[in-house]
N, C-alpha and C. Protein backbone atom coordinates (compact mmCIF):
# COMPACT_ATOMS: atom_id res chain seq x y z
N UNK A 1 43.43 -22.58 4.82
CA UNK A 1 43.95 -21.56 5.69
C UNK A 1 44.18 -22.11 7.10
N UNK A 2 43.31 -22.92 7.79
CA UNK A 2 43.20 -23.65 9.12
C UNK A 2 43.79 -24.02 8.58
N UNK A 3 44.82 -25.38 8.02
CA UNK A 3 45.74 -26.24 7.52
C UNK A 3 47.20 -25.56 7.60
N UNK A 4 46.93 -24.00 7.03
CA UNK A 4 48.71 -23.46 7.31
C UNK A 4 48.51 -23.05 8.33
N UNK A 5 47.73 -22.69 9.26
CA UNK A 5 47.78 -22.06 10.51
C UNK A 5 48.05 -23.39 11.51
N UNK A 6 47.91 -24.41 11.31
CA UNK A 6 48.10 -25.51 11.96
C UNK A 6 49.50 -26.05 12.00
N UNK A 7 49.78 -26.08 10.93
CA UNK A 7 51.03 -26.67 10.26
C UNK A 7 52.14 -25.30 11.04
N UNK A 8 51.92 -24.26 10.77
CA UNK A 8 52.68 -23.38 11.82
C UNK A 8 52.77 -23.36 13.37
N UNK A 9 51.91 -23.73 13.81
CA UNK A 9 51.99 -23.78 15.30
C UNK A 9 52.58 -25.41 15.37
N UNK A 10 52.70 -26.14 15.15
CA UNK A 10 53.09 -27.32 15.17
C UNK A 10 54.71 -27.11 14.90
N UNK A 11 55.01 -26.60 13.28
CA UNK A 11 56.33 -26.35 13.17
C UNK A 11 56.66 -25.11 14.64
N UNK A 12 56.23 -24.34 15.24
CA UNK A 12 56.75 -23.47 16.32
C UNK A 12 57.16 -24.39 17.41
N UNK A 13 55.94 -25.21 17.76
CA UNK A 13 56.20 -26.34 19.13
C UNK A 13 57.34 -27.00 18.91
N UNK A 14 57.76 -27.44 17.52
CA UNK A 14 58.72 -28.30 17.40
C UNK A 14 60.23 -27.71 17.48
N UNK A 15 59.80 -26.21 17.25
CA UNK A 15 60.98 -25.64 17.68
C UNK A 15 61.74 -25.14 18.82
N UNK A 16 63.18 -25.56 18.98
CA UNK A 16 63.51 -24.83 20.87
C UNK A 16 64.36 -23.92 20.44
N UNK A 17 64.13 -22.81 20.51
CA UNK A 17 64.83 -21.54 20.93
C UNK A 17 65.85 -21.80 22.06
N UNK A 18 65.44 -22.15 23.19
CA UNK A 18 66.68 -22.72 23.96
C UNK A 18 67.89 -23.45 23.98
N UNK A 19 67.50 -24.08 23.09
CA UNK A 19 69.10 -25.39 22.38
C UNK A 19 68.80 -25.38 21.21
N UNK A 20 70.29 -25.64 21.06
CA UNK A 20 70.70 -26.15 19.64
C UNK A 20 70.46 -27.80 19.11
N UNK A 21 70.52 -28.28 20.31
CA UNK A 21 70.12 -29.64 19.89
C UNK A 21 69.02 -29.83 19.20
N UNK A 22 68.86 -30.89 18.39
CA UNK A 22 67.11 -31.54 18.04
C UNK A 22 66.36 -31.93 19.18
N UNK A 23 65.45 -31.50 19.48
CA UNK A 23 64.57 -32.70 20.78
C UNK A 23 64.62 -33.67 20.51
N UNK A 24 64.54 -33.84 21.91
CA UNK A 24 64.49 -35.72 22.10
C UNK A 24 63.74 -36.29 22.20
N UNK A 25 63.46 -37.47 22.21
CA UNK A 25 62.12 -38.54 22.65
C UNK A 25 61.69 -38.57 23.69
N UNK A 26 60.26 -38.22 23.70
CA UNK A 26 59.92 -37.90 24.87
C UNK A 26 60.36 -39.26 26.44
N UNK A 27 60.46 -38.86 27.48
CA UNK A 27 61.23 -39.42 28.67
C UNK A 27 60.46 -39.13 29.98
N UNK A 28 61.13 -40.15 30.88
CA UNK A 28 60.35 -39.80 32.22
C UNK A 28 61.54 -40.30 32.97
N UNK A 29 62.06 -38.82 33.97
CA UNK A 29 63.42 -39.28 34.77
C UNK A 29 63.07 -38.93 35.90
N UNK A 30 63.70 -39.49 36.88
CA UNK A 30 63.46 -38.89 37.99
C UNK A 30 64.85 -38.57 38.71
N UNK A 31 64.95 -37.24 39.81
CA UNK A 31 65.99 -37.30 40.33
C UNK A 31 65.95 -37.03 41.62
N UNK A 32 66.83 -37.97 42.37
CA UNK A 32 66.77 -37.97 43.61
C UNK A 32 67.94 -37.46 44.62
N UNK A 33 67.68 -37.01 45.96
CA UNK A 33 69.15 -36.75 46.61
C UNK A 33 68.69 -37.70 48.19
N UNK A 34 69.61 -38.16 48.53
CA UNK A 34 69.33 -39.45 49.63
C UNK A 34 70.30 -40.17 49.82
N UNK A 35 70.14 -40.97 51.22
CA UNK A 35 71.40 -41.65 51.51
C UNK A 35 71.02 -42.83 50.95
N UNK A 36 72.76 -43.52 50.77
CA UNK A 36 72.44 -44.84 50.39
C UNK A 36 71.91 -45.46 51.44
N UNK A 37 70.47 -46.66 50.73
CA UNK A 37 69.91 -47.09 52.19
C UNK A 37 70.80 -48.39 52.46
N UNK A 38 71.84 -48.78 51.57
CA UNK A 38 72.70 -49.98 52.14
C UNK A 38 73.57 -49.88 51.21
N UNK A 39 74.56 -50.89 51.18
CA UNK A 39 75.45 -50.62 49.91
C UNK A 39 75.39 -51.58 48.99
N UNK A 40 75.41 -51.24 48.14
CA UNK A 40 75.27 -51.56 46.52
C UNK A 40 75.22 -53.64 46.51
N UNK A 41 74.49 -53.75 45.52
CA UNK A 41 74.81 -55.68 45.46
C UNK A 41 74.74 -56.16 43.97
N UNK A 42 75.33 -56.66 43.96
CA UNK A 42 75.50 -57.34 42.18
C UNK A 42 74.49 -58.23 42.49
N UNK A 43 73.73 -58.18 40.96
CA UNK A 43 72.81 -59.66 40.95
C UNK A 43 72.82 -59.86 39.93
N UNK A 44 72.05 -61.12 39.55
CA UNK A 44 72.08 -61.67 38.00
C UNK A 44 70.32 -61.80 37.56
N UNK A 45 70.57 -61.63 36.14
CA UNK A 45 68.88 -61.18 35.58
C UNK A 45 68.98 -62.56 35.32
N UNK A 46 68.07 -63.14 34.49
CA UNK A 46 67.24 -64.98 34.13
C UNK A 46 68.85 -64.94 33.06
N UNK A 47 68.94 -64.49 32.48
CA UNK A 47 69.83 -64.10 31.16
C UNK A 47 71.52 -64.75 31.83
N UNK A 48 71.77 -64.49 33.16
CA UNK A 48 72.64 -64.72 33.40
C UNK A 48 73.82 -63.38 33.57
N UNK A 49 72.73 -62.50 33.21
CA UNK A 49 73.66 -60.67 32.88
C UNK A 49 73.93 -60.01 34.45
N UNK A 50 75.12 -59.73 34.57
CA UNK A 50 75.29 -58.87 36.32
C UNK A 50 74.60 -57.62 36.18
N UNK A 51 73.88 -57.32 37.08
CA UNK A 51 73.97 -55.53 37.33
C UNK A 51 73.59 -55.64 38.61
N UNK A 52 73.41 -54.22 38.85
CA UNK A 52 74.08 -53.85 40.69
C UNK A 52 73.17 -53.05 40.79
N UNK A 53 71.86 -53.23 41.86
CA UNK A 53 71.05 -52.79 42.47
C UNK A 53 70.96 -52.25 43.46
N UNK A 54 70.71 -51.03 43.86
CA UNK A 54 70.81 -49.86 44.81
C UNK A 54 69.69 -49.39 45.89
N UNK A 55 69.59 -49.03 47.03
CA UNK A 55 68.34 -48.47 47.34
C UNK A 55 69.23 -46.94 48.51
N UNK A 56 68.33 -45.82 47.77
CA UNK A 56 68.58 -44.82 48.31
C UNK A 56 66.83 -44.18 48.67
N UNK A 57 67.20 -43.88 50.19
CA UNK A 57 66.02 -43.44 50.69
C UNK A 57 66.14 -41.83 51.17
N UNK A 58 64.88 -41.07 51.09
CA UNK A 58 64.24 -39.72 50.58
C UNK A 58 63.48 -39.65 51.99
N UNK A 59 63.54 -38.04 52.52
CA UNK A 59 62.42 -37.81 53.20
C UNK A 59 61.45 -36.83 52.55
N UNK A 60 60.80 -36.79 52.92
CA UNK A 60 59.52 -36.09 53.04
C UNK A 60 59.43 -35.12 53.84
N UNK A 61 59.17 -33.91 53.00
CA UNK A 61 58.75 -32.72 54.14
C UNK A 61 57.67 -33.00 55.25
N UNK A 62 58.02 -32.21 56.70
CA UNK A 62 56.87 -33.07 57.80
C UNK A 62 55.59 -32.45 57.15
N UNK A 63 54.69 -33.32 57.37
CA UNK A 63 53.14 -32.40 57.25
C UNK A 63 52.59 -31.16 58.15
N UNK A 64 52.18 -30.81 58.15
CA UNK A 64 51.48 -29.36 59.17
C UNK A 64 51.48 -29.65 60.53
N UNK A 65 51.75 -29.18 61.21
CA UNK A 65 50.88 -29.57 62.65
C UNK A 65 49.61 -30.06 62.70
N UNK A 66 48.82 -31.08 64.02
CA UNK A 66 47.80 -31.25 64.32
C UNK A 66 47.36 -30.33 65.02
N UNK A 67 45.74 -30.48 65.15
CA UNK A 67 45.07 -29.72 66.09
C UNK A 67 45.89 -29.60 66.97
N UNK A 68 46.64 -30.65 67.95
CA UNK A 68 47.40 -30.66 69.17
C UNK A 68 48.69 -29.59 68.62
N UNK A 69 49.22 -29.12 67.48
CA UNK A 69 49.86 -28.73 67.69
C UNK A 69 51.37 -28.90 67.71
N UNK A 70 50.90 -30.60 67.21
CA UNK A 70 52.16 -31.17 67.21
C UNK A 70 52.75 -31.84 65.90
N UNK A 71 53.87 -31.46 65.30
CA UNK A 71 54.13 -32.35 63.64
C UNK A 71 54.60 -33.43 63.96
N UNK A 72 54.24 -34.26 63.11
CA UNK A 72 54.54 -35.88 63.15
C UNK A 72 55.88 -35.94 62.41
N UNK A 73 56.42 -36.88 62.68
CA UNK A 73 58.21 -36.99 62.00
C UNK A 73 57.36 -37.21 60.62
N UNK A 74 58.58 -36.34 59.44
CA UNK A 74 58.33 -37.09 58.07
C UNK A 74 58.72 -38.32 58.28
N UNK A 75 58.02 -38.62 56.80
CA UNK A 75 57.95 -40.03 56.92
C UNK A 75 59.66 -40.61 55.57
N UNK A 76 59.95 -41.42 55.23
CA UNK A 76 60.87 -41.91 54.15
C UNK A 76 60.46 -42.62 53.53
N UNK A 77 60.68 -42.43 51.82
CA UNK A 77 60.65 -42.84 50.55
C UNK A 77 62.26 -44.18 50.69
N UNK A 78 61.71 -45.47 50.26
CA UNK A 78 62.83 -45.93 49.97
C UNK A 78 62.94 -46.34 47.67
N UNK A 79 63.63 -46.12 47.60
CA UNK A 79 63.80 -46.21 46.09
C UNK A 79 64.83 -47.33 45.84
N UNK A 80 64.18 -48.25 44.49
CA UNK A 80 65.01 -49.27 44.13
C UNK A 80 65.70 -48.56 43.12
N UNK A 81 67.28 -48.56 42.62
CA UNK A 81 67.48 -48.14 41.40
C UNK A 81 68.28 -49.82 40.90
N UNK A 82 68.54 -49.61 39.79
CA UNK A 82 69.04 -51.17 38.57
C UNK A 82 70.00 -50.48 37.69
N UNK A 83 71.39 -50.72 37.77
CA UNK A 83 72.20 -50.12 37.12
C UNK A 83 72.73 -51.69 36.01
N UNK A 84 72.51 -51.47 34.96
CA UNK A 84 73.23 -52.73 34.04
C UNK A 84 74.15 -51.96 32.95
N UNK A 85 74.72 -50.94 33.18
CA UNK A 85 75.76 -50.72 32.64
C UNK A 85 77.41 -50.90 33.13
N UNK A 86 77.90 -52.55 32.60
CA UNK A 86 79.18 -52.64 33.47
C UNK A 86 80.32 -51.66 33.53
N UNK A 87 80.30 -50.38 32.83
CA UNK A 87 81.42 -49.56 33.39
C UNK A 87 81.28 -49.28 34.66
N UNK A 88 80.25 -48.83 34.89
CA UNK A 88 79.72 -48.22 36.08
C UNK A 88 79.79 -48.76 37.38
N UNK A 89 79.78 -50.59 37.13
CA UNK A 89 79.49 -51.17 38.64
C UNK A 89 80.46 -51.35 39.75
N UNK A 90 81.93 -51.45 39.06
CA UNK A 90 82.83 -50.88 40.21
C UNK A 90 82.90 -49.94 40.92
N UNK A 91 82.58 -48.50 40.07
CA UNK A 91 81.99 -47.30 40.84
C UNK A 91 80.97 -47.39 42.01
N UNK A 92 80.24 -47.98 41.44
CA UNK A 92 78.65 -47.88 42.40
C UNK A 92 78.99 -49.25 43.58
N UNK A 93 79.66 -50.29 43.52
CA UNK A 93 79.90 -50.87 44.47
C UNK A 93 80.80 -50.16 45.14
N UNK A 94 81.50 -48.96 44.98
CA UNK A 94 82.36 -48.70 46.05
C UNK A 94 81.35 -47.69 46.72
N UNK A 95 80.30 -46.92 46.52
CA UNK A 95 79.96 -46.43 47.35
C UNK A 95 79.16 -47.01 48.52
N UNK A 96 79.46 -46.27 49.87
CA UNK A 96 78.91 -46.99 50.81
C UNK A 96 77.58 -46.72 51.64
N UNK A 97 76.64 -47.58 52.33
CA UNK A 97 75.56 -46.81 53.03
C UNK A 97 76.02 -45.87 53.88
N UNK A 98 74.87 -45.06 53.77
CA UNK A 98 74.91 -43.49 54.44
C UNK A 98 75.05 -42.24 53.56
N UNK A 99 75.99 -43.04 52.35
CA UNK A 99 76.58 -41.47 51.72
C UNK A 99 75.36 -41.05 50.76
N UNK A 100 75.25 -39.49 51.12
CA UNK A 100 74.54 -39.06 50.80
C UNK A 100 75.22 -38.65 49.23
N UNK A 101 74.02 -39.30 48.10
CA UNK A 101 74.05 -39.08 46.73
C UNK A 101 73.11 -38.00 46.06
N UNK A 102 73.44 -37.76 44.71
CA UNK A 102 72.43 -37.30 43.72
C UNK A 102 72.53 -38.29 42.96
N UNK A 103 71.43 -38.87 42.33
CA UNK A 103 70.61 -39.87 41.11
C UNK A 103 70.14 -39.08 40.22
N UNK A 104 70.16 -39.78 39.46
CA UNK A 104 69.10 -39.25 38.38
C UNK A 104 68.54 -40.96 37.43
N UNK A 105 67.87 -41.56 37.40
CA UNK A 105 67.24 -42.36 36.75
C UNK A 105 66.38 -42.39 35.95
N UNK A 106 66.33 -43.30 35.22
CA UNK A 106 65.19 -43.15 33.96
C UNK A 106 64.11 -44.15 34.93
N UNK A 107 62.65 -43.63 35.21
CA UNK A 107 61.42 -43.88 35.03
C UNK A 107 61.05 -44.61 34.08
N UNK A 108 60.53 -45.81 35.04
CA UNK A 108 59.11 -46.73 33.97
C UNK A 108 58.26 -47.57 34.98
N UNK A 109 57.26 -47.14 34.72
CA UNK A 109 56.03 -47.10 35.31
C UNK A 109 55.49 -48.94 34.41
N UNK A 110 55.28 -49.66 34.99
CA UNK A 110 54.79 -51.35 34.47
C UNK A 110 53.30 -51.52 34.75
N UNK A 111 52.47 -52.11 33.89
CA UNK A 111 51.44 -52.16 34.58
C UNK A 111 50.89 -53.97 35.37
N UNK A 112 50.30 -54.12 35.62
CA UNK A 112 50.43 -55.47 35.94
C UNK A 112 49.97 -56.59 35.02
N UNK A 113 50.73 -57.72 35.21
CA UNK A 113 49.93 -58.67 34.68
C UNK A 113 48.75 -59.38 34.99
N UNK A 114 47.68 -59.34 33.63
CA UNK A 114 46.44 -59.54 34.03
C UNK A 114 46.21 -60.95 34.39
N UNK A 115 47.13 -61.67 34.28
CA UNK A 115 47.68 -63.51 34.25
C UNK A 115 47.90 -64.00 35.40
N UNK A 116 48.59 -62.79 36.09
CA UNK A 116 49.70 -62.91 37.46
C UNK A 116 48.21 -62.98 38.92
N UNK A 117 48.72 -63.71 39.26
CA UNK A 117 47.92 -63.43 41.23
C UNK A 117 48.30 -61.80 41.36
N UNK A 118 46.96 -61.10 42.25
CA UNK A 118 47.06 -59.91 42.57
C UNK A 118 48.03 -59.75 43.18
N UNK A 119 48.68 -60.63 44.46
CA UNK A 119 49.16 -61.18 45.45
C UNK A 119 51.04 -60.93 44.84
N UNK A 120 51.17 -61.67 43.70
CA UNK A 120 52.48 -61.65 43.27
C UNK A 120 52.99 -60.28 42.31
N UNK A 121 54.11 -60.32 42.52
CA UNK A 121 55.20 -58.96 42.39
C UNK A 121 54.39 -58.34 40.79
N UNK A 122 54.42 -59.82 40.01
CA UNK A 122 53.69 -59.25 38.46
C UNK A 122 52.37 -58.97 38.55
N UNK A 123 51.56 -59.14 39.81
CA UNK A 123 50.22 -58.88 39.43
C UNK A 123 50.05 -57.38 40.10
N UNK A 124 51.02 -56.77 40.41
CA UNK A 124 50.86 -55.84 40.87
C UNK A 124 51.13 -54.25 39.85
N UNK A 125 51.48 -53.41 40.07
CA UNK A 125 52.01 -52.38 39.45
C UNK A 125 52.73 -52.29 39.88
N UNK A 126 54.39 -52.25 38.88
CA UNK A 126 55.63 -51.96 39.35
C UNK A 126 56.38 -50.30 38.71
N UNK A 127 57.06 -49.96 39.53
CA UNK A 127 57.90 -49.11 39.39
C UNK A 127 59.28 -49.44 39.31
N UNK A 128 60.04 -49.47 37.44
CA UNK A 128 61.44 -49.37 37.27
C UNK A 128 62.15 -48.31 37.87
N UNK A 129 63.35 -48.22 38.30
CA UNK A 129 64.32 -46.97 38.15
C UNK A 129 65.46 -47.41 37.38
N UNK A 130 66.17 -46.65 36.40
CA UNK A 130 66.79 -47.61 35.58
C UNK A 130 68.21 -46.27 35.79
N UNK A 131 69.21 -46.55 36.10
CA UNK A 131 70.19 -46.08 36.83
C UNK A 131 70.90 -45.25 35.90
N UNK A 132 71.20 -44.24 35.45
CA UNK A 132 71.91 -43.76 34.68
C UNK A 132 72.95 -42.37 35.18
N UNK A 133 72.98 -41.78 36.30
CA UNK A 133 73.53 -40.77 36.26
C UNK A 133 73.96 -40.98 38.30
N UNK A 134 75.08 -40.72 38.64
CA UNK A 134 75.19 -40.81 40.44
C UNK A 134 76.46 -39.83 40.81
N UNK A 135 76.08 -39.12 41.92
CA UNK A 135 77.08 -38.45 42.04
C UNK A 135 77.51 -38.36 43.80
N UNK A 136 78.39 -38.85 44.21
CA UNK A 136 78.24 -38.69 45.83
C UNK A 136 78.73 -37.48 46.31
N UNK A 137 77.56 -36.51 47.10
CA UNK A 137 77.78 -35.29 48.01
C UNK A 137 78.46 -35.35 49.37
N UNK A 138 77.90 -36.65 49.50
CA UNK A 138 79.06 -36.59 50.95
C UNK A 138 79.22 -37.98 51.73
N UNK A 139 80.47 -38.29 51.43
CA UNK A 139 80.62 -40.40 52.34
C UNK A 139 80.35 -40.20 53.54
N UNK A 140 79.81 -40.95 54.34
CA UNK A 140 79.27 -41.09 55.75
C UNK A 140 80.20 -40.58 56.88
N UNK A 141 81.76 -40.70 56.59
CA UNK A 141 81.86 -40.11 57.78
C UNK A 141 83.49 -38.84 57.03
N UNK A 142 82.72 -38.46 56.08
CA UNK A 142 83.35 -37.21 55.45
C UNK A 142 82.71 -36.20 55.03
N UNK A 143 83.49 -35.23 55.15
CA UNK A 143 82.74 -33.57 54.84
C UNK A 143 82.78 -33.39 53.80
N UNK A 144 84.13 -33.63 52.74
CA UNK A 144 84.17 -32.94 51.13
C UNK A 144 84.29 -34.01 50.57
N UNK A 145 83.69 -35.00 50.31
CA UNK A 145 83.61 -35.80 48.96
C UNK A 145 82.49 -35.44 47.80
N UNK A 146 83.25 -35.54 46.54
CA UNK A 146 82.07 -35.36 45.54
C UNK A 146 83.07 -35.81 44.27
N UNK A 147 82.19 -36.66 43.79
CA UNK A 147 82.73 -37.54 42.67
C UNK A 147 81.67 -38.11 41.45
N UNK A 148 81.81 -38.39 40.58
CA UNK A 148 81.11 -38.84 39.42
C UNK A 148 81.20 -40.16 38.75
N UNK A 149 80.22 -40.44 38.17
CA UNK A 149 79.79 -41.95 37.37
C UNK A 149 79.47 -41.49 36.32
């Protein structure tokens, strides 16, 4: 009896009333809105493969006032994103710093290598952003741009 009562709540979870689609595999995305913090640069992986690396930076809501009364400037998030899909990189090299984007990236969280010096990039904990979705809200010195990747 516990066994069909199990087997039912399991078949319910698995079900979405909301879409028609099948679920997906579970994911970790993140999405961001921010200016470009420079403009776009092609690089090459060990492999010899191009892709075009991005950094768009985020503020932060200010924190509360101090006792004094006074809020401190927020502070800024800068974000690496890694785009290796070559349709895309003509797009993303034309956009320029300043223009304010929407992202959306796929998340991956690395943990470090236990091999690596604390000191070096692998002995540390890294954060991927893996580039999949960009849309520009507005080029630096324009009011109505909005375009897609």
């Amino acid at each position: 009896m516990l066994a069909s009562a199990r087997q039912t709540l399991i078949a319910h979870a698995r079900s979405r009333t909301f879409a028609s689609s099948s679920p997906a595999a579970t994911m970790a995305k993140l999405v961001l809105i921010g200016r470009m913090g420079r403009d776009p640069e092609v690089r090459t992986t060990k492999n010899d493969k191009e892709y075009v690396s991005y950094v768009v930076a985020t503020r932060n809501s200010p924190p509360p006032p101090n006792a004094d009364g006074v809020r401190e400037e927020p502070k800024s998030s800068w974000h690496n994103i890694l785009s290796f899909g070559p349709n895309q990189s003509n797009y993303l090299k034309s956009i320029r710093k300043g223009s304010l984007v929407y992202v959306e990236a796929n998340y991956e969280l690395r943990e470090p290598d236990p091999n690596a010096s604390p000191d070096s990039p692998e002995g540390q904990r890294q954060i991927f952003l893996r580039h999949e979705t960009i849309r520009v809200l507005k080029k630096p010195n324009d009011e109505s741009a909005s375009s897609d990747a």
